[in-house]
Protein backbone atom coordinates (compact mmCIF):
# COMPACT_ATOMS: atom_id res chain seq x y z
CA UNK A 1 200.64 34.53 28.35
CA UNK A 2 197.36 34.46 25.97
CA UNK A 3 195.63 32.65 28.89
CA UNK A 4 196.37 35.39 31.43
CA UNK A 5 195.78 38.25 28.55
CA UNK A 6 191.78 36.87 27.94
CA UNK A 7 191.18 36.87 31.33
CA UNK A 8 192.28 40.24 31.91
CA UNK A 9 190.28 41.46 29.41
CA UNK A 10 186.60 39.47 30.53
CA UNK A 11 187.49 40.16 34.23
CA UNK A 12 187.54 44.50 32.77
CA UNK A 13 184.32 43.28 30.74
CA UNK A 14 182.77 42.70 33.81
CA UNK A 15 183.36 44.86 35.67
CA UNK A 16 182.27 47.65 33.05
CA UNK A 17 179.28 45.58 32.82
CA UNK A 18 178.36 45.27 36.30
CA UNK A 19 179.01 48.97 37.07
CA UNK A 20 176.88 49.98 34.09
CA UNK A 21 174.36 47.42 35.06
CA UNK A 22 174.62 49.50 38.55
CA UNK A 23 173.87 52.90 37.73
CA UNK A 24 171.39 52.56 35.17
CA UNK A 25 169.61 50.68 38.25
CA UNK A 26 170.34 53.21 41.04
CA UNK A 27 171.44 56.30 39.45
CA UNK A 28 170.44 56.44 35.55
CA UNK A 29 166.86 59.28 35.67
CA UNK A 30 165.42 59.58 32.36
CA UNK A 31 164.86 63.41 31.58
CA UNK A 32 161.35 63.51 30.27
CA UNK A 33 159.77 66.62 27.98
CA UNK A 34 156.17 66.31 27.96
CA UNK A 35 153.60 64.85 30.11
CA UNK A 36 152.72 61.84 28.76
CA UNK A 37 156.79 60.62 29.02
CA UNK A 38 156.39 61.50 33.09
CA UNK A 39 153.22 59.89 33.23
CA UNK A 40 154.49 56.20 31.71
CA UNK A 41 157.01 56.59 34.28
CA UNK A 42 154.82 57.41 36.95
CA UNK A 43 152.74 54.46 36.51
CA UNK A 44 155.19 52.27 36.81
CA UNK A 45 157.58 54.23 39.35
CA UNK A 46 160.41 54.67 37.34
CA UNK A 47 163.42 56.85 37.73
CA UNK A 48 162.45 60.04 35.87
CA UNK A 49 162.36 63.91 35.94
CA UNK A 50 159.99 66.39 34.43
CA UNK A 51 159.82 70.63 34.39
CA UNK A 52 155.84 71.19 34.57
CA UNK A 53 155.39 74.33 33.08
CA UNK A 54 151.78 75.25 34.12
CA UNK A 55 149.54 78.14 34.21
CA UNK A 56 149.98 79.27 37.44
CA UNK A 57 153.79 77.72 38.34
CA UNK A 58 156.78 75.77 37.10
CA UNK A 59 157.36 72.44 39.41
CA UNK A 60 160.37 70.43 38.96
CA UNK A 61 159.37 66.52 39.80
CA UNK A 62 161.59 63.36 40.40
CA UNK A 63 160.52 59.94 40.80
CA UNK A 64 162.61 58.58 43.21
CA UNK A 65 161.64 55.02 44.21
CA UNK A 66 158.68 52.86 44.87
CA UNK A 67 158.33 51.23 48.13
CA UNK A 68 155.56 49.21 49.70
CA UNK A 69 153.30 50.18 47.20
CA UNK A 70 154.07 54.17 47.07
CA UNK A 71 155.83 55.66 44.45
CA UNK A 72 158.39 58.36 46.27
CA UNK A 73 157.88 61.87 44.28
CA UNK A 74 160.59 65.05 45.30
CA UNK A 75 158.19 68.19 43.95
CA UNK A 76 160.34 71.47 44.21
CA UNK A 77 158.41 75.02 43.28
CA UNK A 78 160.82 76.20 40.26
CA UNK A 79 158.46 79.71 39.84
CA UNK A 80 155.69 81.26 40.92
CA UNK A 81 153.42 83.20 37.80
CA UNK A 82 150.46 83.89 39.69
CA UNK A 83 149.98 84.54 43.20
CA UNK A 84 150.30 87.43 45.91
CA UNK A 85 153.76 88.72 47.35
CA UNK A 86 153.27 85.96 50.42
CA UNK A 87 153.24 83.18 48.15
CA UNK A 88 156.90 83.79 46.61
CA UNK A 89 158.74 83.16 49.32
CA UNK A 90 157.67 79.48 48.39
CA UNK A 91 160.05 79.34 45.43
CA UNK A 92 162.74 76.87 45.62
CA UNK A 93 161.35 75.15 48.49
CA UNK A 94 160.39 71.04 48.21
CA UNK A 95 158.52 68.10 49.74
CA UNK A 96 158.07 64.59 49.21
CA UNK A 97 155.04 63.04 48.15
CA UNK A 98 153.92 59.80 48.27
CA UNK A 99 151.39 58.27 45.87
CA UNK A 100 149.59 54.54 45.20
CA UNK A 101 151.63 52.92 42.67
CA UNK A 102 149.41 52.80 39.58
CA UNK A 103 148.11 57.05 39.83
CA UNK A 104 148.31 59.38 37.61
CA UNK A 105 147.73 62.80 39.03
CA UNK A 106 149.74 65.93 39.86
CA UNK A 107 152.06 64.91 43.09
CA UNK A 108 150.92 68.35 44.81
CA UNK A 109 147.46 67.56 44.53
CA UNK A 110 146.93 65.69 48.28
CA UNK A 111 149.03 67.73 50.21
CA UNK A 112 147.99 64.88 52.95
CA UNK A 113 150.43 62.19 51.25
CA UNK A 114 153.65 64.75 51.19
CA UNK A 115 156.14 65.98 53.67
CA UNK A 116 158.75 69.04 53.63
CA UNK A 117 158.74 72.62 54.00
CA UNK A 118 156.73 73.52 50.32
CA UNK A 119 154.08 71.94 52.42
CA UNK A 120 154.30 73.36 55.68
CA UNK A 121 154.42 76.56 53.18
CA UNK A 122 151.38 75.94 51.47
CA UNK A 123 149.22 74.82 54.42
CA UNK A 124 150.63 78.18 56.66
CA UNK A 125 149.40 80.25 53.63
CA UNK A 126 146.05 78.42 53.47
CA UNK A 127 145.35 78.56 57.55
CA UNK A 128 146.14 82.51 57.14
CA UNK A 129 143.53 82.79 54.06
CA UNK A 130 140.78 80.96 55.84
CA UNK A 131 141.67 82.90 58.97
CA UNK A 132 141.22 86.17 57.46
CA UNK A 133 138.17 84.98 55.46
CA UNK A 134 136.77 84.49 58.55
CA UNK A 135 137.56 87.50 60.58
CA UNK A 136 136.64 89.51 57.56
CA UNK A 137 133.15 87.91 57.23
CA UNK A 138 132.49 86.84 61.28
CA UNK A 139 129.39 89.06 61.66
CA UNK A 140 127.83 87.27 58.11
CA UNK A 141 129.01 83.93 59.89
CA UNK A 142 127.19 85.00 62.93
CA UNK A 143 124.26 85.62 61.16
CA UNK A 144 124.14 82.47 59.36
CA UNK A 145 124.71 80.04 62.35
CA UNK A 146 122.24 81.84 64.54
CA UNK A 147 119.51 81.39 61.53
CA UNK A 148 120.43 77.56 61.60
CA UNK A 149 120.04 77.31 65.10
């Protein structure tokens, strides 16, 4: 009966052992506070979430996974603080970016190495700025390409 009672108990061991060892692999994200905490973990691609509480927005960032040398970034637009009435309809929308394992720089920076609607966002606002720049200034532009001619 002791036999059978010890090997309960290491076979329910092991188990709590493997499923720990399990989600602090797969699951376990380490809530970070400051910028230097995300940063550690964003050199090495670790599991790990951070509220960026800038100037002119809040983002909300998770490191996801690393994979062939590309750490895997979620970035979701928490709140807008500056901006015009166009760019609120941004909030709460996210993207995935992608950058070299080893970098340390905001994830929104390239919007060339991320994916999602926040990006499709943010490139549709800056196509409709540069369009209106230039149909506000197209007799200036005229001006200045017929001089360099």
């Amino acid at each position: 009966m002791e036999k059978r009672a010890v090997r309960i108990i290491l076979i329910v061991v092991i188990i709590i052992i493997a499923v720990l060892a399990l989600y602090l692999t797969f699951f376990y994200t380490k809530n970070c506070s400051d910028a230097s905490c995300f940063n550690s973990a964003l050199v090495k691609c670790r599991r790990a979430s951070f509220i960026n509480d800038a100037e002119d927005a809040t983002w909300l960032y998770n490191i996801k996974s690393k994979s062939q040398g590309e750490c895997k970034i979620d970035v979701k637009l928490l709140q807008l603080k500056q901006g015009t009435n166009e760019m609120a309809g941004m909030e709460g929308k996210e993207m995935v970016c992608y950058l070299p394992l080893g970098t340390i720089t905001s994830p929104q920076g390239n919007l060339a190495n991320c994916h999602g609607l926040l990006k499709e966002e943010m490139q549709s606002l800056i196509i409709n700025r540069l369009h209106n720049y230039i149909v506000n200034n197209l007799g200036q532009i005229s001006e200045e390409l017929t001089k360099a001619i």
